[in-house]
C-alpha atoms as a PDB file:
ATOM      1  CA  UNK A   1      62.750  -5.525 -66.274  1.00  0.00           C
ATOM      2  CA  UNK A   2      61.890  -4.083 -69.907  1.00  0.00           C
ATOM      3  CA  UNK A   3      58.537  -5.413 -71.265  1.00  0.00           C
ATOM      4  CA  UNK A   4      59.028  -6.869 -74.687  1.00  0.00           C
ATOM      5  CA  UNK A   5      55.863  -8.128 -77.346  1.00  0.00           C
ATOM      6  CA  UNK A   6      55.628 -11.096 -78.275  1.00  0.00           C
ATOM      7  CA  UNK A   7      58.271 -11.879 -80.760  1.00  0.00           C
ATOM      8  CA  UNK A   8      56.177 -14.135 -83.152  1.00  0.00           C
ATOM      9  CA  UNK A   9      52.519 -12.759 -84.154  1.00  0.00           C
ATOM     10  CA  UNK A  10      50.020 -15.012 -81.996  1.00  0.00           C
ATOM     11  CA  UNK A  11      48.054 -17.027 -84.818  1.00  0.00           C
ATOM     12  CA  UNK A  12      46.301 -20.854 -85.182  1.00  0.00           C
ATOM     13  CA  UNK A  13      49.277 -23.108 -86.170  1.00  0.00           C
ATOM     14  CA  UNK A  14      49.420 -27.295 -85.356  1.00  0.00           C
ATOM     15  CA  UNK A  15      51.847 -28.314 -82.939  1.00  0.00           C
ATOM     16  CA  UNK A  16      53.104 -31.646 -82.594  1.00  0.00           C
ATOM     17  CA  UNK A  17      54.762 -34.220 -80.309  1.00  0.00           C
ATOM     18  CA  UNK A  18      55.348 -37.018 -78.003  1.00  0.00           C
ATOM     19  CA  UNK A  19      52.679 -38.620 -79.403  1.00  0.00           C
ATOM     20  CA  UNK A  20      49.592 -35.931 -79.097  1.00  0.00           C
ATOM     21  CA  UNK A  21      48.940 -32.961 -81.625  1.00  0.00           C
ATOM     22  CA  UNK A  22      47.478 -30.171 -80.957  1.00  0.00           C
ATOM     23  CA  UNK A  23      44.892 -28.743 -84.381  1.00  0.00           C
ATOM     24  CA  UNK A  24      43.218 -25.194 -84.303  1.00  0.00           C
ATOM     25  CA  UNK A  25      40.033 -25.594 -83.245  1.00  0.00           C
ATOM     26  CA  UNK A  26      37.300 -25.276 -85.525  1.00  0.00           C
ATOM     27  CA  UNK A  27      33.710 -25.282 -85.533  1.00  0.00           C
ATOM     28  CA  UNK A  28      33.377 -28.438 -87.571  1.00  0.00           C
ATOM     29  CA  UNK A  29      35.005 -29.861 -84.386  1.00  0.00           C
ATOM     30  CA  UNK A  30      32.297 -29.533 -82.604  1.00  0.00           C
ATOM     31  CA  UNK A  31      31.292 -33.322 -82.337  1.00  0.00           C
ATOM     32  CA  UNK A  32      34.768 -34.318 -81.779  1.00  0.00           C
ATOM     33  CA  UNK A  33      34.652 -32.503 -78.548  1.00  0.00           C
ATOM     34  CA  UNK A  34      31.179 -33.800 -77.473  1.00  0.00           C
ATOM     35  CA  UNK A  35      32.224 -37.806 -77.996  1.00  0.00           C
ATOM     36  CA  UNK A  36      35.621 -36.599 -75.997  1.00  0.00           C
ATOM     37  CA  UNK A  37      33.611 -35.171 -73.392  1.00  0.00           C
ATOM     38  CA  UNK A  38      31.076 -38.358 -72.940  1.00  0.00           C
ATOM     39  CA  UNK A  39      34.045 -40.230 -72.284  1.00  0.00           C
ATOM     40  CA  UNK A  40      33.569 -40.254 -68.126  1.00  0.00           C
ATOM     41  CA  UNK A  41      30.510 -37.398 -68.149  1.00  0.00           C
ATOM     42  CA  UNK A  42      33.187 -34.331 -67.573  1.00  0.00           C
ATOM     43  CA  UNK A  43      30.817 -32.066 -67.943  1.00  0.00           C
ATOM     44  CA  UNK A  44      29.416 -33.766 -64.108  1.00  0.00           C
ATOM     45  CA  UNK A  45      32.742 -33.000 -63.002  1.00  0.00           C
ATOM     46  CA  UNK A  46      32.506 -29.693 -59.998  1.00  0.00           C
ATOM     47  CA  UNK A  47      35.695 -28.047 -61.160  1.00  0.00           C
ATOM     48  CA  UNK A  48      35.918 -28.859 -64.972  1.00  0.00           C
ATOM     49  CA  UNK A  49      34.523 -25.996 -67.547  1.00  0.00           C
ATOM     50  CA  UNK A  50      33.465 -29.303 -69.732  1.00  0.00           C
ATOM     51  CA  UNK A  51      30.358 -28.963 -72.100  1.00  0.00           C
ATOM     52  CA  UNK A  52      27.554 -30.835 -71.409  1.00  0.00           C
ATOM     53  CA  UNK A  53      25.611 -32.592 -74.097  1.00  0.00           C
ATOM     54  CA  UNK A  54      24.439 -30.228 -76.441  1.00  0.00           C
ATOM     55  CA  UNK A  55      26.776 -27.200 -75.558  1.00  0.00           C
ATOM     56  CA  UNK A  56      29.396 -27.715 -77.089  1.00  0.00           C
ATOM     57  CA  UNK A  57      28.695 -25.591 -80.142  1.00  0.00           C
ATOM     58  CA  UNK A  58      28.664 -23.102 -77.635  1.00  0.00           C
ATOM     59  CA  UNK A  59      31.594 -23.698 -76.264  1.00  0.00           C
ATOM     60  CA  UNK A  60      33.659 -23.634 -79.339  1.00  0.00           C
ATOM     61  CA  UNK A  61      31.823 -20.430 -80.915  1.00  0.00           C
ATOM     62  CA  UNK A  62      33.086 -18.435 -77.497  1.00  0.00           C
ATOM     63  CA  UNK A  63      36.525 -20.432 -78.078  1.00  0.00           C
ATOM     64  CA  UNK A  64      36.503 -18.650 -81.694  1.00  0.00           C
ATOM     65  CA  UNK A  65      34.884 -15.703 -80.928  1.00  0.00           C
ATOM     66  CA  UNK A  66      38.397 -15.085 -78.374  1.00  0.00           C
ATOM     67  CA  UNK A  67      40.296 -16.173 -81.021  1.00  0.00           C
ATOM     68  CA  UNK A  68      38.816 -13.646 -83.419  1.00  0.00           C
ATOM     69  CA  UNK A  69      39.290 -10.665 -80.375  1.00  0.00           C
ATOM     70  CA  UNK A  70      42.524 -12.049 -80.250  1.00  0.00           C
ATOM     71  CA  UNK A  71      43.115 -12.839 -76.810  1.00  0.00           C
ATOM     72  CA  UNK A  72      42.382 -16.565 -77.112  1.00  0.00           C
ATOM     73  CA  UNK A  73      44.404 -18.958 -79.064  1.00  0.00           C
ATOM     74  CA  UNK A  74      42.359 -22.585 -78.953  1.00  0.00           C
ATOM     75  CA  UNK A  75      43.370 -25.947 -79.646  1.00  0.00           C
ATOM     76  CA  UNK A  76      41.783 -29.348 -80.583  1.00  0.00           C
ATOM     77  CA  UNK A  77      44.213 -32.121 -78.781  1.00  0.00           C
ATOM     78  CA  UNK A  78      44.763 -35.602 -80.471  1.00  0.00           C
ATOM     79  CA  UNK A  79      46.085 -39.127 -79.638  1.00  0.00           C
ATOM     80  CA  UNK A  80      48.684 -39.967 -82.372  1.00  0.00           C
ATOM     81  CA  UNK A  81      48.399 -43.595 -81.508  1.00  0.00           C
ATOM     82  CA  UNK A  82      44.576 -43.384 -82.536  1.00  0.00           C
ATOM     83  CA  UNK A  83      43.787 -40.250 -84.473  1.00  0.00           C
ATOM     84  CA  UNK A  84      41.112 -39.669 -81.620  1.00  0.00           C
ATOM     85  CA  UNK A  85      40.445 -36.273 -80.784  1.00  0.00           C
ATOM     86  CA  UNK A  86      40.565 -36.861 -76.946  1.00  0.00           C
ATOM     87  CA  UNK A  87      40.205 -33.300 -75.759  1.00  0.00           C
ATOM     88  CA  UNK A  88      41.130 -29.798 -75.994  1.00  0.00           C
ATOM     89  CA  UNK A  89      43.238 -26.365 -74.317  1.00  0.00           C
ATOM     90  CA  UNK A  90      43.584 -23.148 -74.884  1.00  0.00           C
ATOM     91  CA  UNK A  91      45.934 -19.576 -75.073  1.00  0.00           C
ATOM     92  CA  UNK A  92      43.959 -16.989 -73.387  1.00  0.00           C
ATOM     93  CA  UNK A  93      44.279 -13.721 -71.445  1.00  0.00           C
ATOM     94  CA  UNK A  94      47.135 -13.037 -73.945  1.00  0.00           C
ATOM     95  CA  UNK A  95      48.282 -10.158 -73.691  1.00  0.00           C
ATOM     96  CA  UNK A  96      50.540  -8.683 -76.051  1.00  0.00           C
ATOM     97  CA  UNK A  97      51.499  -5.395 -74.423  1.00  0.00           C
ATOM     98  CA  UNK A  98      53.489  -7.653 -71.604  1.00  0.00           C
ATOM     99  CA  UNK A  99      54.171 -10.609 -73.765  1.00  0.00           C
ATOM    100  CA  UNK A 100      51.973 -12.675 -71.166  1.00  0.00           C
ATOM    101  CA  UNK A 101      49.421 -15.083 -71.865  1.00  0.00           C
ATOM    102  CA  UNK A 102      47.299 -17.744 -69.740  1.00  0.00           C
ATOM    103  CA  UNK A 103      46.666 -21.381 -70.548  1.00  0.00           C
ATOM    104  CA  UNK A 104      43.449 -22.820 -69.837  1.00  0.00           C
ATOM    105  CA  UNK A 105      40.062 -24.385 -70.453  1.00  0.00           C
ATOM    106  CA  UNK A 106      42.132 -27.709 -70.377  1.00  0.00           C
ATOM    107  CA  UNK A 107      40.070 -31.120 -70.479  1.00  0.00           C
ATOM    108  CA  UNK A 108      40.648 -34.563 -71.683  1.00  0.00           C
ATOM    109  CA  UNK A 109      38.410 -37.850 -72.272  1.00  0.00           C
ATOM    110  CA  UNK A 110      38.543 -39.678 -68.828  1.00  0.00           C
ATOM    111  CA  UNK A 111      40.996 -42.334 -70.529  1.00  0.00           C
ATOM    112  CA  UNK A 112      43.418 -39.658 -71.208  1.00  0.00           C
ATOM    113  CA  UNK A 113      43.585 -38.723 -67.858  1.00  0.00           C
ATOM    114  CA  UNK A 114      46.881 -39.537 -66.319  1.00  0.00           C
ATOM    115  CA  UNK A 115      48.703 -40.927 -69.404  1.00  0.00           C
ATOM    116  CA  UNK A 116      50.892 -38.662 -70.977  1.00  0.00           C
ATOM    117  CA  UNK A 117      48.789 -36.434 -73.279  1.00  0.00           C
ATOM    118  CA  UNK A 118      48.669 -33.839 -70.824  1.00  0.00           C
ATOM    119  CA  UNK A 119      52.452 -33.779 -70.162  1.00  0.00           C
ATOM    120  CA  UNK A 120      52.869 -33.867 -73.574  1.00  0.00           C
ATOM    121  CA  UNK A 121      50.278 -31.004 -74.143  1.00  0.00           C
ATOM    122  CA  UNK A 122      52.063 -28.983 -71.358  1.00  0.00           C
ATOM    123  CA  UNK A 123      55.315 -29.273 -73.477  1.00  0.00           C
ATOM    124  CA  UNK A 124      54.081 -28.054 -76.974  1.00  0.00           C
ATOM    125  CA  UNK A 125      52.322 -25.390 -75.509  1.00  0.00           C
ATOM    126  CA  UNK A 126      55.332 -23.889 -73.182  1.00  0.00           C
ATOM    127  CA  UNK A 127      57.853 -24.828 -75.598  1.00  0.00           C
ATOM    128  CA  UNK A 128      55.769 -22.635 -78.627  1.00  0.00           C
ATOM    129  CA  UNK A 129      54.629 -20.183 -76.210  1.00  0.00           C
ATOM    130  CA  UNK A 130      58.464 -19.427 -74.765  1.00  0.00           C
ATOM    131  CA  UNK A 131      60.840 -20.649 -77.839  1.00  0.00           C
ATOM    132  CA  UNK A 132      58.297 -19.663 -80.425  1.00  0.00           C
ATOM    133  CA  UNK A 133      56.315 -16.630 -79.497  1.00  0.00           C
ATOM    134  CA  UNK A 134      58.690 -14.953 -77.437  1.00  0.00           C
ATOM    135  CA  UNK A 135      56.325 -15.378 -74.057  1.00  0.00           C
ATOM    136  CA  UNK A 136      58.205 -13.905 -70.847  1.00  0.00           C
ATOM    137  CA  UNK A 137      55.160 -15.139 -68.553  1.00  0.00           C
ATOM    138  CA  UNK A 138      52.833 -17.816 -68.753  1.00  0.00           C
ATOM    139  CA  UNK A 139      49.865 -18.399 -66.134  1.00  0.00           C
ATOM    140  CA  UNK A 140      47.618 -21.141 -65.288  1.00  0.00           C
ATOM    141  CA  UNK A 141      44.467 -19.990 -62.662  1.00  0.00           C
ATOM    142  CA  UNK A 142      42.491 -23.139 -61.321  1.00  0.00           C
ATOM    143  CA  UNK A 143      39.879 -23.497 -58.314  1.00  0.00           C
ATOM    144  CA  UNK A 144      40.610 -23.201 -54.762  1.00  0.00           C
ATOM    145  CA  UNK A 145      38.906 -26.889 -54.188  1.00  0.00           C
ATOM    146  CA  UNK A 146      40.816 -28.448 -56.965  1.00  0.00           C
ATOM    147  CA  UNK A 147      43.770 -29.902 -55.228  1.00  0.00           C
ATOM    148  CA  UNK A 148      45.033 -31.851 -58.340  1.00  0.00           C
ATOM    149  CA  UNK A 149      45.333 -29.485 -60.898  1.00  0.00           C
ATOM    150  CA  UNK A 150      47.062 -27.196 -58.484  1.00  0.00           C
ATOM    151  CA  UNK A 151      49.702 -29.943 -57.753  1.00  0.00           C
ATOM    152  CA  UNK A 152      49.817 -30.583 -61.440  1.00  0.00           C
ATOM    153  CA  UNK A 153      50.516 -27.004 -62.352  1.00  0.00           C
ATOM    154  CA  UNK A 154      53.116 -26.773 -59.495  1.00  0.00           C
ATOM    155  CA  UNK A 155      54.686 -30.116 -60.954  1.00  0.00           C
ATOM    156  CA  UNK A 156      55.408 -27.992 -64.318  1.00  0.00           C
ATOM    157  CA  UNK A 157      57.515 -25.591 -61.594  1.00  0.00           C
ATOM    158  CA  UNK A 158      54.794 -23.131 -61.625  1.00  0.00           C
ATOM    159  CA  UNK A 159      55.070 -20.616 -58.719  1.00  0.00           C
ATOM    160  CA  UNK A 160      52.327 -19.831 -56.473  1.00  0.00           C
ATOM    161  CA  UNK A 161      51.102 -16.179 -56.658  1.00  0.00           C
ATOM    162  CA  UNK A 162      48.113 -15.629 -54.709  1.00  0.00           C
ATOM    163  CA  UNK A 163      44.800 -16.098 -54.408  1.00  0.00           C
ATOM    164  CA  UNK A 164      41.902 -13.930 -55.347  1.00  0.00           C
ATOM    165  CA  UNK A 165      39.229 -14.411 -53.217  1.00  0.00           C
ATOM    166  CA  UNK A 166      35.625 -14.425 -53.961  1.00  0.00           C
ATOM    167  CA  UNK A 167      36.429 -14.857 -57.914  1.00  0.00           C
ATOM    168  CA  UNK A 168      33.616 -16.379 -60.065  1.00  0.00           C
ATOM    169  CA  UNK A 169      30.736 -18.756 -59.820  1.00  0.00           C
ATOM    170  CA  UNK A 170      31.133 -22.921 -60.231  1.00  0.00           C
ATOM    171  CA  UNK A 171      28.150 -24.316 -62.152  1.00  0.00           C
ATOM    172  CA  UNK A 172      26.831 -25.462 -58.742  1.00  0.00           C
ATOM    173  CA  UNK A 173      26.286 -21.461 -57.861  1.00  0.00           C
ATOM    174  CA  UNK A 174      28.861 -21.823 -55.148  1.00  0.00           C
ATOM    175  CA  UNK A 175      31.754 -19.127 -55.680  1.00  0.00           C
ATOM    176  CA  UNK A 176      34.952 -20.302 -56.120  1.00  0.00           C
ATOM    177  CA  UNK A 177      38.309 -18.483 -54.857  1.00  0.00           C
ATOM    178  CA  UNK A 178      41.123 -18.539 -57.815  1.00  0.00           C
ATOM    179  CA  UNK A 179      44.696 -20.102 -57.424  1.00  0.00           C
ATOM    180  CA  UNK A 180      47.397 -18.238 -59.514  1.00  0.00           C
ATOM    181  CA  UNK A 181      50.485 -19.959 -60.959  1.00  0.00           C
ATOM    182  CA  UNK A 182      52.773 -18.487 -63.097  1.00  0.00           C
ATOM    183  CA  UNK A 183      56.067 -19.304 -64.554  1.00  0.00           C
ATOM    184  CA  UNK A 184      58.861 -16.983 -66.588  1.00  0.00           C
ATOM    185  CA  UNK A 185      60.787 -17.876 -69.324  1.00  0.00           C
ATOM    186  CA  UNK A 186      63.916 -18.040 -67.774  1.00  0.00           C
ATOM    187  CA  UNK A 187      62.433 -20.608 -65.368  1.00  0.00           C
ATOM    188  CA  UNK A 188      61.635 -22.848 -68.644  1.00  0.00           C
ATOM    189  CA  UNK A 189      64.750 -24.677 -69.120  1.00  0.00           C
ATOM    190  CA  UNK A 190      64.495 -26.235 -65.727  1.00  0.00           C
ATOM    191  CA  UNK A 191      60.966 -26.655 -65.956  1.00  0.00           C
ATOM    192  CA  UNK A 192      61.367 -28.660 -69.624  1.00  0.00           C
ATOM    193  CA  UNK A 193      63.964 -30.963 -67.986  1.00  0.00           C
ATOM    194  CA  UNK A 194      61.975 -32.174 -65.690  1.00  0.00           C
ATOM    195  CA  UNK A 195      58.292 -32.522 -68.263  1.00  0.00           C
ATOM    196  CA  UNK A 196      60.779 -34.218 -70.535  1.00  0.00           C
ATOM    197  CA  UNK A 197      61.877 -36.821 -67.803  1.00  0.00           C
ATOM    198  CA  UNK A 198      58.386 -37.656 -66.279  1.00  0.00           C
ATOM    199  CA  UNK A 199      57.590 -38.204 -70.718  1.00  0.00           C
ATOM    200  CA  UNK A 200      60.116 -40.495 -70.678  1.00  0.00           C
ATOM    201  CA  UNK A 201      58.711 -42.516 -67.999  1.00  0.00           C
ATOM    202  CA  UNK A 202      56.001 -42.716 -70.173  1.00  0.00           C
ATOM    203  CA  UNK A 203      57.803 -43.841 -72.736  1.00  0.00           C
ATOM    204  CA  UNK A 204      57.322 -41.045 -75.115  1.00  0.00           C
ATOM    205  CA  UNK A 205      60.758 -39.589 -75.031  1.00  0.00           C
ATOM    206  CA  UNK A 206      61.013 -38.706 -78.645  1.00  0.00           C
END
């Protein structure tokens, strides 16, 4: 297989659909993503990279900061049916040279959670990254312990790569092992079908 670039420069653009859009993050967004994470204390949560109370400015200067380097893309995620800013995701590890970039850094306010912003997340960002961009790869790495994000990236019809063991450290100083997932763009039209079925069971099929 050839590698290829990206077809589309990577730069901050809005995407929006099925009832969530997806704003560059900014700095001024900073409080946004503090009252989002409050909702259910993510930042208690083992697994979740959420910032705790006063971090967040932190957390979205390294979010721009990757964005400047260019290998980090990051997004501010919103509920159409309230305006609310309920969370946030990211582009990273892109890499141009392979046309192959990561997403990540995913959270949502804990009455997000299984409704169908992140479907509908999942969608704008494959659909932009693969129709838009030109992606031939995307990848998702999550923790070993985390059983349901792994089963929701393998729901998308991620495949399983591996596992690097020993990877980096949790905030509880344990070190975590790394679950790779990865799908190709000529595994996206399947993959679509069945994201745009499980958002219509939501009701959100426009």
């Amino acid at each position: 297989m050839t590698h290829h670039a990206f077809s589309t420069p990577i730069a901050p653009t809005t995407l929006q659909g099925w009832g969530v859009r997806l704003d560059p993050l900014q700095a001024e967004h900073t409080p946004l993503l503090e009252q989002a994470a409050a909702d259910g204390e993510l930042w208690t949560l083992r697994f979740a990279g959420v910032p705790g109370p006063g971090q967040a400015e932190q957390y979205v200067r390294v979010a721009l900061d990757g964005l400047q380097q260019g290998h980090m893309l990051p997004f501010l995620v919103r509920d159409l049916t309230s305006g609310q800013a309920v969370g946030t995701t990211r582009y990273y590890h892109i890499d141009p040279s392979v046309a192959r970039l990561d997403i990540g850094y995913t959270w949502y306010a804990k009455r997000m959670q299984r409704s169908h912003v992140n479907t509908a997340c999942k969608l704008l960002l494959l659909d932009h990254a693969f129709n838009t961009l030109g992606a031939a790869a995307v990848g998702w790495r999550t923790d070993n312990l985390n059983v349901a994000s792994q089963q929701a990236i393998a729901r998308l019809g991620a495949q399983f790569e591996g596992r690097m063991r020993h990877h980096i450290l949790r905030r509880d100083g344990t070190v975590r092992d790394t679950m790779l997932y990865s799908l190709l763009a000529q595994e996206w039209p399947s993959s679509r079908a069945r994201l745009l079925e499980r958002l219509a069971q939501y009701g959100h099929a426009a």
